[in-house]
Protein backbone atom coordinates (compact mmCIF):
# COMPACT_ATOMS: atom_id res chain seq x y z
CA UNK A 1 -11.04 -16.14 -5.37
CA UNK A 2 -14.68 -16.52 -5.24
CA UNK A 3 -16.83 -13.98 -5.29
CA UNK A 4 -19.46 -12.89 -2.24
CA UNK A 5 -22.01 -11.69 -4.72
CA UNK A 6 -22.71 -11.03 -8.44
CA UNK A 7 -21.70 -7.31 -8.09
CA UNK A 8 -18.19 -8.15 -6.57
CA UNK A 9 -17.95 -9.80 -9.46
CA UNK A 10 -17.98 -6.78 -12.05
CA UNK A 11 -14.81 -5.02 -13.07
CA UNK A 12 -12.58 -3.66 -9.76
CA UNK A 13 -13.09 -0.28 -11.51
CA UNK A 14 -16.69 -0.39 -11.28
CA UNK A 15 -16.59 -1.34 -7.70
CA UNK A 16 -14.20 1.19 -6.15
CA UNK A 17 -16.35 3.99 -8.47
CA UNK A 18 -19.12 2.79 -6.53
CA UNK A 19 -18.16 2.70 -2.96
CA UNK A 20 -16.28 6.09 -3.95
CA UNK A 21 -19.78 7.86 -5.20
CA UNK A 22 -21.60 6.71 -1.74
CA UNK A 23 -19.06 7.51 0.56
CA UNK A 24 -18.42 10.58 -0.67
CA UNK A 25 -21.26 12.00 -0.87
CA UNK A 26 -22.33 10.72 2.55
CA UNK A 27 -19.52 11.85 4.26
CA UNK A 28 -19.69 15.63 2.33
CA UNK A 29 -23.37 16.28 3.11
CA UNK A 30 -25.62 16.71 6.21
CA UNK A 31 -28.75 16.81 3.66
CA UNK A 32 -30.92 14.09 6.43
CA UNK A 33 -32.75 12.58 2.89
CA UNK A 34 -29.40 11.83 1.43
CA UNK A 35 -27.99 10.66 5.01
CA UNK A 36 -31.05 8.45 5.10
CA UNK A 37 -31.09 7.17 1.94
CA UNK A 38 -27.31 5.76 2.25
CA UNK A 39 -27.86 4.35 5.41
CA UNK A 40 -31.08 2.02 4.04
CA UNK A 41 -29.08 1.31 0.75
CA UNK A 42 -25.58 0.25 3.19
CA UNK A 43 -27.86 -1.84 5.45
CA UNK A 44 -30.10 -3.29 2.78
CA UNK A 45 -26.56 -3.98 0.67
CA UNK A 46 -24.99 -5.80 3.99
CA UNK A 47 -28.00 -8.04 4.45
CA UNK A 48 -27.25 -8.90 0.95
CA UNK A 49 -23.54 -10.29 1.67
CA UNK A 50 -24.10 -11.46 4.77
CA UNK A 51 -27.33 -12.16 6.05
CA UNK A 52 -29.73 -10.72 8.85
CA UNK A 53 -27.86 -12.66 11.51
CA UNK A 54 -24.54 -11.31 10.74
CA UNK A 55 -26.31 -7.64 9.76
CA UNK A 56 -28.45 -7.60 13.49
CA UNK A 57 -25.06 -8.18 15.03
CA UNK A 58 -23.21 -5.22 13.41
CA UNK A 59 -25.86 -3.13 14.18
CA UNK A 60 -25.58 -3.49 17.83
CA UNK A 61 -22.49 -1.12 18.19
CA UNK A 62 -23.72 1.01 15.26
CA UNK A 63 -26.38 1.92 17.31
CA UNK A 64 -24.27 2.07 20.53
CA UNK A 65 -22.08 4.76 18.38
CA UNK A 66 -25.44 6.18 16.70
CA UNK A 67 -26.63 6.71 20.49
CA UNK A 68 -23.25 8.29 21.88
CA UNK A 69 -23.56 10.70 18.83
CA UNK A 70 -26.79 11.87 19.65
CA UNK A 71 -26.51 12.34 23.07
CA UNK A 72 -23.41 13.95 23.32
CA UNK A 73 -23.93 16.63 20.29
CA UNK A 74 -27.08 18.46 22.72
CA UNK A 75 -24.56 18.92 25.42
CA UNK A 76 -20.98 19.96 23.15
CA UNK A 77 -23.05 22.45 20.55
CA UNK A 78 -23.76 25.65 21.60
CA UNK A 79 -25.59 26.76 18.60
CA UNK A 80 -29.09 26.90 17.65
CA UNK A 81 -31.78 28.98 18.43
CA UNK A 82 -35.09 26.40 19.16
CA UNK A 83 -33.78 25.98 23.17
CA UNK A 84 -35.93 22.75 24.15
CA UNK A 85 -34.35 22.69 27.54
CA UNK A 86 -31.32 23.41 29.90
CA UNK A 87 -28.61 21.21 31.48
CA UNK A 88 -28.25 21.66 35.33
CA UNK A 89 -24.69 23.04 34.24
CA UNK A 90 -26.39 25.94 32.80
CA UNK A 91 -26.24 25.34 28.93
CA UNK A 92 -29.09 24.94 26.46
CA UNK A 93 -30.22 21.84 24.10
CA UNK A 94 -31.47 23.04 21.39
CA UNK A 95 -33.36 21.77 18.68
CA UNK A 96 -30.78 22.27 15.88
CA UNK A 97 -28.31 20.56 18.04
CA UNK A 98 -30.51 17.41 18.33
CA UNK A 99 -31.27 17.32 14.63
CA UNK A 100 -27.61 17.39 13.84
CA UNK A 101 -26.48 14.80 16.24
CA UNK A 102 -29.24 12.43 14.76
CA UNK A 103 -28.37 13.36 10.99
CA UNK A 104 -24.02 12.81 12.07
CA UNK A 105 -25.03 9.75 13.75
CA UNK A 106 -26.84 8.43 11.02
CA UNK A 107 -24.22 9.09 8.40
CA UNK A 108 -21.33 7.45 10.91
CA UNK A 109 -23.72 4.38 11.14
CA UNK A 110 -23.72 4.49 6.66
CA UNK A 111 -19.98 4.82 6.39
CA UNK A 112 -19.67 2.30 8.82
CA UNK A 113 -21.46 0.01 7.11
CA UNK A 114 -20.59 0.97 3.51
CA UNK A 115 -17.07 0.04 4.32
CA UNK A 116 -18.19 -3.22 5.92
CA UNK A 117 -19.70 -3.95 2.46
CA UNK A 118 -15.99 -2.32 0.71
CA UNK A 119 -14.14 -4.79 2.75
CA UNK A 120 -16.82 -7.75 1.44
CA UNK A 121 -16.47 -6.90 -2.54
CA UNK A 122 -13.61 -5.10 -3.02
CA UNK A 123 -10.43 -8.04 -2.58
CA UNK A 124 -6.80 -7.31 -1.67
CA UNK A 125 -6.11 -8.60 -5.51
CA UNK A 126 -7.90 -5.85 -6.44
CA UNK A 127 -6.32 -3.16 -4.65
CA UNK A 128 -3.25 -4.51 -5.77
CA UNK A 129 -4.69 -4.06 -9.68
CA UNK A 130 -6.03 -0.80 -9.17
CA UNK A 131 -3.17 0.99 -7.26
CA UNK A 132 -0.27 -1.21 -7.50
CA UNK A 133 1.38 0.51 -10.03
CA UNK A 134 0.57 3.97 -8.69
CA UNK A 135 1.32 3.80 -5.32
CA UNK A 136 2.71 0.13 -4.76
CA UNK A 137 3.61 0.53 -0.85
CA UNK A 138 0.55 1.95 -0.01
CA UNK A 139 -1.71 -0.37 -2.08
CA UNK A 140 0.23 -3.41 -0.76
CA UNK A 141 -0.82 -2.28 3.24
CA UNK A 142 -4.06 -1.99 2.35
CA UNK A 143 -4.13 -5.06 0.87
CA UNK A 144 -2.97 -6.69 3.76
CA UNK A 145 -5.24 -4.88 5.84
CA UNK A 146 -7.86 -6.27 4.12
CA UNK A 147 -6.43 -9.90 3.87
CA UNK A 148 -5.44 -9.50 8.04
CA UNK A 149 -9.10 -8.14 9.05
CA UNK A 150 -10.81 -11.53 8.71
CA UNK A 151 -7.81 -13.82 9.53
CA UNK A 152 -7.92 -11.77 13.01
CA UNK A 153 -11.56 -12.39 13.42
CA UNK A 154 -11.01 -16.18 12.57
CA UNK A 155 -8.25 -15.99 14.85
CA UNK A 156 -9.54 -14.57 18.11
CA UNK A 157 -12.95 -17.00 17.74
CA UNK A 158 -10.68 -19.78 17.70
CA UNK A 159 -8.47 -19.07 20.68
CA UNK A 160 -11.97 -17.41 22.44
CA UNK A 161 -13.43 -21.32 21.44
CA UNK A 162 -10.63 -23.09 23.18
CA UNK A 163 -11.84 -20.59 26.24
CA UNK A 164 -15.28 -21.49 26.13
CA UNK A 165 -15.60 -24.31 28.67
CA UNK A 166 -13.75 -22.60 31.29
CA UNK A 167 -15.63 -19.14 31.05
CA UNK A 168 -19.32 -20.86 31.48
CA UNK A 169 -18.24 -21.78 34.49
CA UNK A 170 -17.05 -18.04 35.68
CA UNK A 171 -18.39 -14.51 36.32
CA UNK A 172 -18.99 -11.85 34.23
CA UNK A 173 -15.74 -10.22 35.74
CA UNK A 174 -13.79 -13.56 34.97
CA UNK A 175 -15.18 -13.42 31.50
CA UNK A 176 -13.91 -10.27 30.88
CA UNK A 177 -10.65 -11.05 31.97
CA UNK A 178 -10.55 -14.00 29.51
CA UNK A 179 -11.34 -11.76 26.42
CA UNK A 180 -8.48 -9.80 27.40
CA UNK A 181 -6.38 -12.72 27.46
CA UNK A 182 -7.33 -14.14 24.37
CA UNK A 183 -7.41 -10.34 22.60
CA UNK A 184 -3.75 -10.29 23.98
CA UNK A 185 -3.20 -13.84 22.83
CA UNK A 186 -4.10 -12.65 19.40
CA UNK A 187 -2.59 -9.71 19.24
CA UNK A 188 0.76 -11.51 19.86
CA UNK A 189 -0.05 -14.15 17.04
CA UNK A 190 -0.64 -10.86 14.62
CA UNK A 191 2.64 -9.11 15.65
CA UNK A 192 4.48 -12.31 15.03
CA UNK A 193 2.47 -13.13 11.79
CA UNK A 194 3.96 -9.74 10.41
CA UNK A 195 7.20 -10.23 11.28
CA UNK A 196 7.04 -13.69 9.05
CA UNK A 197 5.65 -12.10 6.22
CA UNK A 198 7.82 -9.43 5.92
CA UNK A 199 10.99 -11.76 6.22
CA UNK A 200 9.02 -13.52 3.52
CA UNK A 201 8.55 -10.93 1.14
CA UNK A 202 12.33 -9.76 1.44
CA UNK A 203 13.24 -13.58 0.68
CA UNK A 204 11.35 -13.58 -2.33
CA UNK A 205 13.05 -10.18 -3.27
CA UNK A 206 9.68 -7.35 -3.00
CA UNK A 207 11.10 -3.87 -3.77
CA UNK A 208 13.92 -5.14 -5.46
CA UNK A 209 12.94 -4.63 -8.98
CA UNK A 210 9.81 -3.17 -10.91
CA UNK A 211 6.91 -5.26 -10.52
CA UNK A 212 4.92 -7.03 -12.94
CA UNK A 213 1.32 -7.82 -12.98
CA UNK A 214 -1.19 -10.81 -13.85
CA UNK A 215 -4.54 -8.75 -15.38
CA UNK A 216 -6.98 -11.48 -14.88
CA UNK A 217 -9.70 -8.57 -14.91
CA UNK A 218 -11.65 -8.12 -18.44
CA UNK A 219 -13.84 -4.52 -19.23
CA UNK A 220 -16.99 -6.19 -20.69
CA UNK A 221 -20.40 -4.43 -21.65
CA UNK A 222 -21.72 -4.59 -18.54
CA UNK A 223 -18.94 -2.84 -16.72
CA UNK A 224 -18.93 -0.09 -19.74
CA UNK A 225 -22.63 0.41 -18.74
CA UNK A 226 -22.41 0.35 -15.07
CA UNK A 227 -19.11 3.07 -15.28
CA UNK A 228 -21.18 5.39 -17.89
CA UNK A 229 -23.74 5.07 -14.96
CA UNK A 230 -21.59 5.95 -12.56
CA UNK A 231 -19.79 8.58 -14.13
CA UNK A 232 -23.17 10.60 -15.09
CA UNK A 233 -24.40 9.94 -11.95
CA UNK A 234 -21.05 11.31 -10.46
CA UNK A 235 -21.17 14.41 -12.34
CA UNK A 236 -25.05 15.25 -11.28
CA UNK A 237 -23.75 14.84 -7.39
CA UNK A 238 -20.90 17.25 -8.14
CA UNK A 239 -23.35 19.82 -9.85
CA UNK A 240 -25.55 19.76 -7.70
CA UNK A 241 -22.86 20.48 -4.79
CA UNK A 242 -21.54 23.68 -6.72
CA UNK A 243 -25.31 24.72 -7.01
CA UNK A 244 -26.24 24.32 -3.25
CA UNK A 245 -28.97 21.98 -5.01
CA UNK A 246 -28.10 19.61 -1.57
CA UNK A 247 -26.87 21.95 0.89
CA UNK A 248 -28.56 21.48 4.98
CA UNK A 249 -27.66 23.94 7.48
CA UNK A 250 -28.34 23.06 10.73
CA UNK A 251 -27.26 26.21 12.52
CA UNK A 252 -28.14 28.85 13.30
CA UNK A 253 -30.98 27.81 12.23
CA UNK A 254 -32.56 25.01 9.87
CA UNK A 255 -32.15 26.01 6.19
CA UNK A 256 -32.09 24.36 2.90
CA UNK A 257 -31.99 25.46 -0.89
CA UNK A 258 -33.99 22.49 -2.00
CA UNK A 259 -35.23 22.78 -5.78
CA UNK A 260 -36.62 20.53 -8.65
CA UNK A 261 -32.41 19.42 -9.16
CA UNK A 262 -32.76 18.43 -5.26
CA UNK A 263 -35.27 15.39 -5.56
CA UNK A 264 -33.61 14.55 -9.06
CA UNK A 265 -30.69 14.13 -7.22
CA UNK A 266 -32.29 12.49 -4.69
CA UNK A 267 -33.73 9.55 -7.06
CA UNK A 268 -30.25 9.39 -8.54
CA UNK A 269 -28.58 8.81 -5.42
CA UNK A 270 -31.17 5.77 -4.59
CA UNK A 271 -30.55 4.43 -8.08
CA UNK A 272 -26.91 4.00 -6.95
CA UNK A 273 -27.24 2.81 -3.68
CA UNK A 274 -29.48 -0.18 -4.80
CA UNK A 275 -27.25 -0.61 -7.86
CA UNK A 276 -25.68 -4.18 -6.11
CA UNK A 277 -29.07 -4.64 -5.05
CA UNK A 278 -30.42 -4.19 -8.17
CA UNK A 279 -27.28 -6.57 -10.17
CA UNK A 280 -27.59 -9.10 -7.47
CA UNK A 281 -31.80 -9.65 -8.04
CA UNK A 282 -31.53 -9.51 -11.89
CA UNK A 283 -28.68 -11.90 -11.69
CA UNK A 284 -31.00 -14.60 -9.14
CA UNK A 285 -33.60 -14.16 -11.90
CA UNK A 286 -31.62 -15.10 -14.37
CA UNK A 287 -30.48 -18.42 -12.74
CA UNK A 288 -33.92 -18.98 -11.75
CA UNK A 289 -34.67 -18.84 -15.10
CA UNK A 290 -32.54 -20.82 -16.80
CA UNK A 291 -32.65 -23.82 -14.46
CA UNK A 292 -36.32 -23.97 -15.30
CA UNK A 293 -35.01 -24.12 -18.37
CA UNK A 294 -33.22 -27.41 -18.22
């Protein structure tokens, strides 16, 4: 299969390590730098793969979910002590409350689009190479998760294409109703789909015996340098979460424990994030190069 970009390319290892490190750590802290810092690196990483057309478009319900996040934290929290105003209902927004609904907005928005980027790079051969032998069941849905994701999206524009003509012609109503069909439509074609696959698989005798396995995956120097990367830089994000080097409270009040470890972390943490980044330029450069070259 071919790869999206140069990174995808490197060992499976080195890719799950990666997505691991930066999910991780987004999803386990509130510190707004770090939150920040992931969601430029996720966005900058998915204009990579797929372009600013296809990036602008995701965005749109990020923000929709970004929005809901923020507005909606004010009026659930009750904590906080900066009151900025009060609801006609009779409870307080508070500054703290605001803060926080930006920061878990933002980091919903990263994860979002850090496992937009997983489901890019990381293949449902590759699940199968890292986990099959662990946890074969499991490994082999998410593999077909990952395989069924873009066949749906393929799917539904092609039945919502064969729609087209007719829904110029309606209202928005009418429109809506057509999605609904042809969401419906493909929802049926998925259901069925399953049912031939599995009759498939139990034809061909899956689960009947131990498996075997092709390894068509080789551990060169530049996955030995990119793991020793990732594994120091792993260990620095775990010491500094035993240290409360990147702790944020948000309530009662706003309080940190920010030291000299904090902004090392910090630059670490970018480092990783533009790791793909990073592989993907040096590896352009290099083909630049050499076609000069010739």
């Amino acid at each position: 299969m071919r790869n999206k970009d140069e990174f995808s390319s490197y060992h499976p290892i080195v890719n799950f390590g990666f997505f691991a490190i930066v999910i991780g750590l987004t999803m386990l802290t509130t510190h707004p730098l770090f939150i920040t810092i992931s969601l430029i690196g996720s966005i900058a990483y998915y204009i990579n793969l797929n372009g600013k057309k296809a990036t602008a478009f995701m965005l749109k319900f990020a923000f929709v979910l970004f929005a809901l996040t923020v507005l909606i934290n004010p009026i659930l929290a009750k904590g906080g002590r900066t009151v900025l105003f009060y609801f006609p209902w009779g409870n307080s927004a508070t500054l703290e409350s605001v803060l926080y609904g930006i920061t878990a907005g933002g980091m919903m928005v990263a994860v979002i689009t850090w496992f937009a980027c997983l489901f890019e790079c990381i293949t449902s051969d590759k699940i199968m190479y890292l986990f099959g032998r662990l946890i074969p069941s499991l490994s082999l849905v998410i593999s077909m998760i990952l395989r069924f994701v873009p066949r749906f999206k393929s799917q539904f524009k092609t039945v919502w294409d064969l729609q087209k003509i007719n829904a110029e012609a309606q209202t928005k109503t009418d429109k809506i109703k057509t999605a609904v069909r042809c969401f419906s439509a493909v929802i049926s074609w998925s259901l069925e789909n399953s049912i031939d696959v599995a009759d498939s698989m139990k034809s061909r005798g899956f689960g009947s015996n131990k498996r075997t396995f092709y390894n068509v995956y080789l551990f060169r120097d530049r996955d030995k340098t990119a793991i020793i990367f990732l594994l120091c830089s792993g260990f620095l994000f775990v010491t500094g979460g035993i240290s409360n080097a990147i702790s944020w409270n948000f309530y009662p009040t706003i309080s940190n424990n920010q030291n000299s470890l904090t902004f090392v972390i910090l630059t670490v943490f970018f480092a990783v994030c533009i790791m793909p980044i990073i592989i993907n330029k040096k590896e352009c450069r290099k083909w630049k190069y050499s076609k000069l070259k010739i």
